[in-house]
C-alpha atoms as a PDB file:
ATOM      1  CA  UNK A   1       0.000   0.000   0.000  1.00  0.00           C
ATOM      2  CA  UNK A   2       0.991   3.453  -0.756  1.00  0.00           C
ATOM      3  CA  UNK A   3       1.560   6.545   1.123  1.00  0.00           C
ATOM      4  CA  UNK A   4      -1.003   8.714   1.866  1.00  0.00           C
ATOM      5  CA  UNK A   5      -0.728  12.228  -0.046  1.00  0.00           C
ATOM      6  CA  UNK A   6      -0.206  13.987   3.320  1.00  0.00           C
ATOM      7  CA  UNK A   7       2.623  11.914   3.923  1.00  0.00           C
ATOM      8  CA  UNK A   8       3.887  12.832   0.984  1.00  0.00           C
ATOM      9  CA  UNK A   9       3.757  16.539   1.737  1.00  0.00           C
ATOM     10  CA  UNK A  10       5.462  15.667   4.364  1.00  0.00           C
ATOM     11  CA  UNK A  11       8.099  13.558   3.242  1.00  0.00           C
ATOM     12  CA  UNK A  12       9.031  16.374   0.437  1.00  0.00           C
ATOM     13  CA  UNK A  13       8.965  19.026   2.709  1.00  0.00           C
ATOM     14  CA  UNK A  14      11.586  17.132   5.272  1.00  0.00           C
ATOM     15  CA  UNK A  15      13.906  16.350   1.454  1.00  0.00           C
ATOM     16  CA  UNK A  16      13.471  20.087   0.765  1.00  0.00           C
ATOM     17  CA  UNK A  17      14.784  21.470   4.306  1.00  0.00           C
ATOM     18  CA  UNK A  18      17.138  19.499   3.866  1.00  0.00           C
ATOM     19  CA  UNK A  19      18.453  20.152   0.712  1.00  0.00           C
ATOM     20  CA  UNK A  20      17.894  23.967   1.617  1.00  0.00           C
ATOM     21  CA  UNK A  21      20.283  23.549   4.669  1.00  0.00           C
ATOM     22  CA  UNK A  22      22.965  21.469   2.447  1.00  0.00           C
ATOM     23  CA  UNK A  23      22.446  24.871  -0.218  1.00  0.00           C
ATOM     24  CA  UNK A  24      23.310  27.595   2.512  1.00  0.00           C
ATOM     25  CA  UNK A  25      25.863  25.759   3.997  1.00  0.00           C
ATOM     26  CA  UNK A  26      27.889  26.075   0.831  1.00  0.00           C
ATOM     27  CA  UNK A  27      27.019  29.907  -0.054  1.00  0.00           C
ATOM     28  CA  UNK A  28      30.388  31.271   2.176  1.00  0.00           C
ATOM     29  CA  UNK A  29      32.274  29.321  -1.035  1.00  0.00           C
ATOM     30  CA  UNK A  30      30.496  30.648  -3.902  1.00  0.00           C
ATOM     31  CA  UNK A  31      31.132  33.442  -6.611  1.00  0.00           C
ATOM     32  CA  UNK A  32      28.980  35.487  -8.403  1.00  0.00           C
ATOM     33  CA  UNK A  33      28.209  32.559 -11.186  1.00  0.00           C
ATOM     34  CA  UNK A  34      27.457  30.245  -8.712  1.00  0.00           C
ATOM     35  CA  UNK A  35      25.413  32.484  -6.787  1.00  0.00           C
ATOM     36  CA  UNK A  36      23.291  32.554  -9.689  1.00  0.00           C
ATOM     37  CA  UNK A  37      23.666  28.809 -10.243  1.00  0.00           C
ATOM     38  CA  UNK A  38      21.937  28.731  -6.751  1.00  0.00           C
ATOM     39  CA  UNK A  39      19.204  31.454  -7.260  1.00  0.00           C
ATOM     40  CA  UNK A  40      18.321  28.888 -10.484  1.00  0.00           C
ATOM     41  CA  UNK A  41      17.988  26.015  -9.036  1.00  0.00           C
ATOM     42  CA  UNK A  42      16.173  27.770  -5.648  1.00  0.00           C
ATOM     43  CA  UNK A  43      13.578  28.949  -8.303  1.00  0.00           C
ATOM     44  CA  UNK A  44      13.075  25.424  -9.608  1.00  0.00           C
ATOM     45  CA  UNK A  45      12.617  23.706  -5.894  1.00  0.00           C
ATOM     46  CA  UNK A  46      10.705  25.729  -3.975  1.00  0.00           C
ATOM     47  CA  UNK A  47       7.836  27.903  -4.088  1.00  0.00           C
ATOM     48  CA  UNK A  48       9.097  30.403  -1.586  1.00  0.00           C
ATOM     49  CA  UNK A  49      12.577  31.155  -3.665  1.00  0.00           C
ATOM     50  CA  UNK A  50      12.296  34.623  -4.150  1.00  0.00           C
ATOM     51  CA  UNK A  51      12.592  35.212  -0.290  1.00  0.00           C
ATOM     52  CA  UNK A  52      15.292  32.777   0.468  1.00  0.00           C
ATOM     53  CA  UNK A  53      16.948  35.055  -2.981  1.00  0.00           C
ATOM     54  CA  UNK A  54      16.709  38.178  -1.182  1.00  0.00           C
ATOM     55  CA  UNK A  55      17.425  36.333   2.558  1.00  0.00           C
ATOM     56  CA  UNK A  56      20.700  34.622   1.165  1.00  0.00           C
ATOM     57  CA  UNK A  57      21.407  37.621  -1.067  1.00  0.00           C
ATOM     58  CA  UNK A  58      21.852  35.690  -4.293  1.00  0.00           C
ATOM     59  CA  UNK A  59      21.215  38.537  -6.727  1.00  0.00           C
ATOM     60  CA  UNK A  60      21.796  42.124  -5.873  1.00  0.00           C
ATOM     61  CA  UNK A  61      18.801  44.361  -7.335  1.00  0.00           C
END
């Protein structure tokens, strides 16, 4: 039997943190490029990207 869609949610959104926390650990390291590398793939993951953008500062606008 499968999971239920809530656990699902859930399941995505504990894979997500934790791909989030993996991302800002590495931001100290990163140039401009790869700051935008980041912004990129933020946009593709997560809903709320554009805050985490202007949190992390990833772009300057």
């Amino acid at each position: 039997m499968g999971l239920s869609e809530r656990k699902k949610e859930i399941n995505c959104r504990r894979k997500r943190r934790a791909q989030l926390a993996r991302m800002k650990s590495k931001l100290p390291t990163l140039d401009a490029a790869g700051k935008a590398r980041f912004a990129e793939k933020l946009r593709r993951m997560t809903p709320g990207a554009e805050q985490l953008i202007r949190d992390w500062n990833l772009e300057e606008k």
